[in-house]
Structure formats: structure tokens, C-alpha cells
C-alpha atoms as a PDB file:
ATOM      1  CA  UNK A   1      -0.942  10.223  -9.896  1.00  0.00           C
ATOM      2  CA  UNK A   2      -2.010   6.558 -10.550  1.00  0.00           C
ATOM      3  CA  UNK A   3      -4.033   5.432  -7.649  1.00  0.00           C
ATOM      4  CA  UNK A   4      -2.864   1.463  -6.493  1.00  0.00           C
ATOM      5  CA  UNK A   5      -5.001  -0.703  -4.687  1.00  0.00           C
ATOM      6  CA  UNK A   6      -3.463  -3.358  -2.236  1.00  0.00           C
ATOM      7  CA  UNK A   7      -4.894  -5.978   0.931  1.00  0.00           C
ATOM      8  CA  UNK A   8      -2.860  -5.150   4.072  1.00  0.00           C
ATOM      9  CA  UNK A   9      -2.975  -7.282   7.914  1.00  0.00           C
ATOM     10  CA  UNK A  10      -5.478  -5.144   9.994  1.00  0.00           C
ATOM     11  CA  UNK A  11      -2.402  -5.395  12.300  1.00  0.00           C
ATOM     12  CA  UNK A  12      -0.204  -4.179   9.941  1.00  0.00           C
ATOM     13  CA  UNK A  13      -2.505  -1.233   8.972  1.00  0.00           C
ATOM     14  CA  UNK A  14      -2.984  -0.389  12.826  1.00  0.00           C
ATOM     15  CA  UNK A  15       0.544  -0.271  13.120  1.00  0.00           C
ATOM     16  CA  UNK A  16       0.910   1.846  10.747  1.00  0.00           C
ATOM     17  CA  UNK A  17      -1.730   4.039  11.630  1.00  0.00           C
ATOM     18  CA  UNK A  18      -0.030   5.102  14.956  1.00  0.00           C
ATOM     19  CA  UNK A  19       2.287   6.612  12.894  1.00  0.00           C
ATOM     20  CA  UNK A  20       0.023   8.972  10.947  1.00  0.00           C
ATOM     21  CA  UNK A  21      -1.490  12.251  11.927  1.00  0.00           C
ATOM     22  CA  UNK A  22      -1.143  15.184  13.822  1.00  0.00           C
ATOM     23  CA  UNK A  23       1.297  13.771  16.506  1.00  0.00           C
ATOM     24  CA  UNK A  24       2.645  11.235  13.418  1.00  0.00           C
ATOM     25  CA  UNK A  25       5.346  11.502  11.145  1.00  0.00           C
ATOM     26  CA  UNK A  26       3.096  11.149   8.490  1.00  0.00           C
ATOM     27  CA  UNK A  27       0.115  13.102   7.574  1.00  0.00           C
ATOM     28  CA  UNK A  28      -1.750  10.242   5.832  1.00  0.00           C
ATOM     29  CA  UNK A  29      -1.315   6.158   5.164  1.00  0.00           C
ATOM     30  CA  UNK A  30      -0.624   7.147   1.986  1.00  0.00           C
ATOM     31  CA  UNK A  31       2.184   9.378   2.572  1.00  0.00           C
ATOM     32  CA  UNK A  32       3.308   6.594   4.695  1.00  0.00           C
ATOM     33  CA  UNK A  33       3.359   3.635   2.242  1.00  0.00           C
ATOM     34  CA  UNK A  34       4.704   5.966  -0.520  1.00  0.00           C
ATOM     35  CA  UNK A  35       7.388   7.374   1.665  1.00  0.00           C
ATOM     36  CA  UNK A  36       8.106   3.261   2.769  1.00  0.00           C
ATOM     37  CA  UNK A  37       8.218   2.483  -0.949  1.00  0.00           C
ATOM     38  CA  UNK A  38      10.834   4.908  -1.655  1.00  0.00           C
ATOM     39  CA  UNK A  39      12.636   4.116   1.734  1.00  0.00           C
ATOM     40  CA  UNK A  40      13.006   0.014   0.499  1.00  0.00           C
ATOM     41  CA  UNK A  41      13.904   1.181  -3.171  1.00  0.00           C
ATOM     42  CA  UNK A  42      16.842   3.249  -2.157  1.00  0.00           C
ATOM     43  CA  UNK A  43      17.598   0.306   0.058  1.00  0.00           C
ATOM     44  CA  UNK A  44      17.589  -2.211  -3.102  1.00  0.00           C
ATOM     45  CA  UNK A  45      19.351   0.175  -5.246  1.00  0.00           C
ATOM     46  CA  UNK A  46      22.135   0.407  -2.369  1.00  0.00           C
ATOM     47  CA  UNK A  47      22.595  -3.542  -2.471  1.00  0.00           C
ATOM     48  CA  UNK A  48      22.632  -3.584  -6.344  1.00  0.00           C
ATOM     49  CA  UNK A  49      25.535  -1.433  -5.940  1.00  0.00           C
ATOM     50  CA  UNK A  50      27.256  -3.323  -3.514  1.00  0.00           C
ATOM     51  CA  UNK A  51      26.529  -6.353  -6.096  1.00  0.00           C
ATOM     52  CA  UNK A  52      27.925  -4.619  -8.941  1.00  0.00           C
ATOM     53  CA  UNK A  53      24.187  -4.967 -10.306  1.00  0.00           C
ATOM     54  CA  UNK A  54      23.339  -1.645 -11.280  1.00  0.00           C
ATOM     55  CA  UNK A  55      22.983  -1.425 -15.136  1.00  0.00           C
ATOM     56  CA  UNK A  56      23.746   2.052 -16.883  1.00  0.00           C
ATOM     57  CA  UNK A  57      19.987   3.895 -17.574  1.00  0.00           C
ATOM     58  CA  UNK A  58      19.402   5.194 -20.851  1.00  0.00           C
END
């Protein structure tokens, strides 16, 4: 898996961090930021639709 390295708000990152663990959802910030990734592109792909912007993938 290609590794991607990114600057993030401390308070963003502490945020986040609550979320993360063995009480979290989440069982790293990784997971968390990959999961959010995939959350926002099924979110963009939705509004394409709605758009009539999705182009036929070949």
C-alpha cells in the first residue's frame, strides 16, 4: 500500500484522535483518514450523479 504523507492542525489531529482506539471507532489514525477518504468520495460520486456528471469507466 503506498504510504502518503500530509501536515494536519494539532487540533484537528486531537480531534481525531478521540476517535481512535480501544473505546474508538477506529483502531488507528490511519484507519481513520482512510475510512474519511472513502466516506467524502462516495459523497462526491453521489453529487456527480445528481449532476449528471458521472462519465462511463472503461
Amino acid at each position: 500500500m503506498p504510504k502518503v504523507s500530509l501536515d494536519v492542525p494539532e487540533h484537528l489531529l486531537e480531534d481525531l484522535k478521540k476517535h481512535v482506539g480501544d473505546h474508538g471507532k477506529f483502531v488507528s489514525v490511519a484507519d481513520a483518514i482512510r475510512t474519511a477518504c472513502r466516506k467524502m468520495l462516495d459523497q462526491l460520486d453521489a453529487i456527480d450523479i445528481r449532476h449528471g456528471r458521472v462519465k462511463d469507466e472503461v
